[in-house]
PDB file of N, CA and C in Angstrom:
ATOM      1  N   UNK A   1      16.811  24.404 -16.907  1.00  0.00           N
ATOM      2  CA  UNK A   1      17.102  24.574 -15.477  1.00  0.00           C
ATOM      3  C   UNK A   1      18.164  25.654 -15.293  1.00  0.00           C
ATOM      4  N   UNK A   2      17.748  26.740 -14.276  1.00  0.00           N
ATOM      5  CA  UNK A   2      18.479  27.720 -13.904  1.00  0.00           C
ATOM      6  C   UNK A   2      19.736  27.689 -13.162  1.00  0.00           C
ATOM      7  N   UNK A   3      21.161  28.219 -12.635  1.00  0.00           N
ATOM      8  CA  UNK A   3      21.629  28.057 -11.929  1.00  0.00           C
ATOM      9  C   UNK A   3      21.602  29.132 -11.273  1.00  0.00           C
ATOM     10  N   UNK A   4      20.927  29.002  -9.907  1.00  0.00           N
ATOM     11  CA  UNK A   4      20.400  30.635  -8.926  1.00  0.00           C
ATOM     12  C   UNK A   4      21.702  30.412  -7.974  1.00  0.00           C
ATOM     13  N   UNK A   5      22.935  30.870  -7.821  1.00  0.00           N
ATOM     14  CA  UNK A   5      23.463  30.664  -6.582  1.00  0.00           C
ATOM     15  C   UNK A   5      22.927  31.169  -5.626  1.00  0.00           C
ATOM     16  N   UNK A   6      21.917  32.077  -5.332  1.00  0.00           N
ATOM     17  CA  UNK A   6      21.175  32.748  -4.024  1.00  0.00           C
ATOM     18  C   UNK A   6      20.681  31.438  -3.753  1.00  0.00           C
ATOM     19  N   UNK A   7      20.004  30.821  -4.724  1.00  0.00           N
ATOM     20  CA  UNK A   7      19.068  29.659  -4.319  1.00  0.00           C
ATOM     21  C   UNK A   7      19.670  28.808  -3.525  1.00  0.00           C
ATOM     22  N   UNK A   8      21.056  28.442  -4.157  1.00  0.00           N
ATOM     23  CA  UNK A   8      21.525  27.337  -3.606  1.00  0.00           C
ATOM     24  C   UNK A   8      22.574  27.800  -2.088  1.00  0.00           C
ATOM     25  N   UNK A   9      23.043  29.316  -1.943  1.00  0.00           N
ATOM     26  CA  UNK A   9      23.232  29.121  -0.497  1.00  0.00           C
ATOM     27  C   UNK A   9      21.999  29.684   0.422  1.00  0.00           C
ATOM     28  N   UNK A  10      21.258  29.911  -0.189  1.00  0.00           N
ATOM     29  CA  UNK A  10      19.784  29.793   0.806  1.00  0.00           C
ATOM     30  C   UNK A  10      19.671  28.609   1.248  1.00  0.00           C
ATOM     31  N   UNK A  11      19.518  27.481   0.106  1.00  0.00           N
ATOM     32  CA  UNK A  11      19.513  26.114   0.507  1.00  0.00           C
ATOM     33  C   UNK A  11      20.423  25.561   1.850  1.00  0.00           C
ATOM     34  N   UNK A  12      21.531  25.434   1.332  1.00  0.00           N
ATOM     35  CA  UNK A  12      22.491  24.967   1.517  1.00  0.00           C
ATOM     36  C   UNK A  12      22.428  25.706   3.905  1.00  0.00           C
ATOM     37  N   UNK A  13      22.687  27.127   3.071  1.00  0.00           N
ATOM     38  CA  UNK A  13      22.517  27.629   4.987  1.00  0.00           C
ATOM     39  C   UNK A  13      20.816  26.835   5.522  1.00  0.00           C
ATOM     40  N   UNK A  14      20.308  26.354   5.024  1.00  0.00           N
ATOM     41  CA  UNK A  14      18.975  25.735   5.867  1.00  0.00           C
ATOM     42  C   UNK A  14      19.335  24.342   6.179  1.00  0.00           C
ATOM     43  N   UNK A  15      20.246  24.290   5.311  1.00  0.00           N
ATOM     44  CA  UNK A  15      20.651  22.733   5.965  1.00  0.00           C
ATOM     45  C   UNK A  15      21.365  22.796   6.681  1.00  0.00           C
ATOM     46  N   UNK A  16      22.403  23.672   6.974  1.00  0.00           N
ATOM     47  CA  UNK A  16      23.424  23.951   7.656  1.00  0.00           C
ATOM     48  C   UNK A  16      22.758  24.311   9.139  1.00  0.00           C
ATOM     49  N   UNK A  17      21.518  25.256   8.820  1.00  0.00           N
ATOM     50  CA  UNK A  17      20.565  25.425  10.418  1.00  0.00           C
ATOM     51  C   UNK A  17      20.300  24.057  11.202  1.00  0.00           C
ATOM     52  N   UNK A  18      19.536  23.521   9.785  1.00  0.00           N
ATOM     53  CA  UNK A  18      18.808  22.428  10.741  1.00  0.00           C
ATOM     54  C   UNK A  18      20.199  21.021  10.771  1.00  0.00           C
ATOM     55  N   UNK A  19      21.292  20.934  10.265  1.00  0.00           N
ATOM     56  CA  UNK A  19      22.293  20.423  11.185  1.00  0.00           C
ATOM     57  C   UNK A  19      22.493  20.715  12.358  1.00  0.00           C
ATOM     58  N   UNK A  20      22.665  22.170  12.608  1.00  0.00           N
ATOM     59  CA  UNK A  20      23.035  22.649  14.031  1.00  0.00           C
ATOM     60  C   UNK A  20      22.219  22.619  15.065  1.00  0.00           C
ATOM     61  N   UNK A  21      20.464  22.305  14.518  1.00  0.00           N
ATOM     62  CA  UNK A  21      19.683  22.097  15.310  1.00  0.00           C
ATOM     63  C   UNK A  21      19.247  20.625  15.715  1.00  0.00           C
ATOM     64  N   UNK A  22      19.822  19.551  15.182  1.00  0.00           N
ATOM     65  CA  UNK A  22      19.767  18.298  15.197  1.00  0.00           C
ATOM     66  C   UNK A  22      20.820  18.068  16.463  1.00  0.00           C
ATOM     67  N   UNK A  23      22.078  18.986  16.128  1.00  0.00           N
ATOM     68  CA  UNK A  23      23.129  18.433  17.066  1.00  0.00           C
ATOM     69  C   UNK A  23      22.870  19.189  18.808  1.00  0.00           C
ATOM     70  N   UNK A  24      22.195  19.830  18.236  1.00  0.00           N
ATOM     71  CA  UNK A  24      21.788  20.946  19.831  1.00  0.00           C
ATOM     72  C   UNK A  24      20.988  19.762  20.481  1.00  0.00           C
ATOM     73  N   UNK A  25      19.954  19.146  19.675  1.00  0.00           N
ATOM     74  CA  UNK A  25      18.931  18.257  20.274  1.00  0.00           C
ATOM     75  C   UNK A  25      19.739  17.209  20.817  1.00  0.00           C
ATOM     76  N   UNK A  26      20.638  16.640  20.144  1.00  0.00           N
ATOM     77  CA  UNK A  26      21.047  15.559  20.433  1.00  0.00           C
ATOM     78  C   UNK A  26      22.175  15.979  21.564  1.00  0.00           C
ATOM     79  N   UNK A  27      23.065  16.670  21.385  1.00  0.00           N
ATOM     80  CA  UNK A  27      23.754  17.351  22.540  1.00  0.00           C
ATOM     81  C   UNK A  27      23.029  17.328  23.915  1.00  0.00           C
ATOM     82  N   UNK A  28      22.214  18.408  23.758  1.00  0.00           N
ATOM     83  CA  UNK A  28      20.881  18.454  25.174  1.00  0.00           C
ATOM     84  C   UNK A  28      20.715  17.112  25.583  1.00  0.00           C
ATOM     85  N   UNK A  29      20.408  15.876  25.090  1.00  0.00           N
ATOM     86  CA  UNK A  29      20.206  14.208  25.430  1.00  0.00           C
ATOM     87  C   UNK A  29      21.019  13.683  25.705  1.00  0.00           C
ATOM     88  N   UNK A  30      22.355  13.844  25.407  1.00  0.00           N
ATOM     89  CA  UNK A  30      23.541  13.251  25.597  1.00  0.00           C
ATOM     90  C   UNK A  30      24.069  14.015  27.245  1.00  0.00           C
ATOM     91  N   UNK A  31      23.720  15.452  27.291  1.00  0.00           N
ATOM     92  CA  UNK A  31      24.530  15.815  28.427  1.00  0.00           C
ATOM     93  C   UNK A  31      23.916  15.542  29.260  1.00  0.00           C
ATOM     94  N   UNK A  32      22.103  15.321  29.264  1.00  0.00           N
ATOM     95  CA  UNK A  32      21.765  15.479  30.322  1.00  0.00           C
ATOM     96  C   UNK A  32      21.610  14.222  31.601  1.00  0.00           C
ATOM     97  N   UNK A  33      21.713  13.355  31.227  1.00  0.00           N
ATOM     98  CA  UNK A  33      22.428  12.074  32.085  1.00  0.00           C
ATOM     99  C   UNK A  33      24.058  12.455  32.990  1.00  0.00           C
ATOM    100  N   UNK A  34      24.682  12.961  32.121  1.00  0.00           N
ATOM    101  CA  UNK A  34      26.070  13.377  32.646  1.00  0.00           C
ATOM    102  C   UNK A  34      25.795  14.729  33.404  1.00  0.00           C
ATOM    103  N   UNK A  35      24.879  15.604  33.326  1.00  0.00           N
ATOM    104  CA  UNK A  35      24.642  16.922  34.113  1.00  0.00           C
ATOM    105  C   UNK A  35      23.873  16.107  35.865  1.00  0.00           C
ATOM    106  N   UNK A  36      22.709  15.459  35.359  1.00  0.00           N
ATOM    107  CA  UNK A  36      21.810  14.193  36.523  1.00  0.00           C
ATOM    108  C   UNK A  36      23.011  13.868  37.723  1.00  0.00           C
ATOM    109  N   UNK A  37      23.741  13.157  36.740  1.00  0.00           N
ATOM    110  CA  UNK A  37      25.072  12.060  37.435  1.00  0.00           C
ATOM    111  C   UNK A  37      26.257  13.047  38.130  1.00  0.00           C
ATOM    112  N   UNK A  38      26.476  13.821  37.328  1.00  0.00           N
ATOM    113  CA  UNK A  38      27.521  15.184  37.943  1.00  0.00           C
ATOM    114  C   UNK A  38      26.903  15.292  39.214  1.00  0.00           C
ATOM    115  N   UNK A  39      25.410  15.961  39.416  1.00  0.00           N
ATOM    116  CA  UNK A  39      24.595  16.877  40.743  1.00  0.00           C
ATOM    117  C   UNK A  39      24.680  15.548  41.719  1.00  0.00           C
ATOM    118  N   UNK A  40      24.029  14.576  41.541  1.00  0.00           N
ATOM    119  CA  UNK A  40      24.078  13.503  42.402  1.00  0.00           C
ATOM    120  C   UNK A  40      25.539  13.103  43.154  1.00  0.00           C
ATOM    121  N   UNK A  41      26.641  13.419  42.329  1.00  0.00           N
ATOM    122  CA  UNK A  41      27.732  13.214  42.729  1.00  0.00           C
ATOM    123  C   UNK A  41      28.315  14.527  44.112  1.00  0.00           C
ATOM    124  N   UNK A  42      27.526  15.273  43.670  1.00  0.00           N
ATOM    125  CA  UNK A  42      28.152  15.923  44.209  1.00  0.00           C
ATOM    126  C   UNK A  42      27.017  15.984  45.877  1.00  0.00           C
TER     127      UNK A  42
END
């Protein structure tokens, strides 16, 4: 078994994407009740 460091921050930044794209999703779900509730308030 090789040790490629390209490999592993190739890896590593794809996980790092699809973290940031998990939290965008979940962000977007979380605000959008509080964005709903904000407009109504106002």
């Amino acid at each position: 078994m090789t040790f490629d460091p390209d490999d592993k921050a190739l890896r590593s930044r794809e996980l790092v994407e699809e973290s940031h794209w998990r939290y965008a999703v979940l962000f977007s779900v979380l605000i959008r009740p509080v964005l709903n509730a904000y407009s109504f308030a106002i």
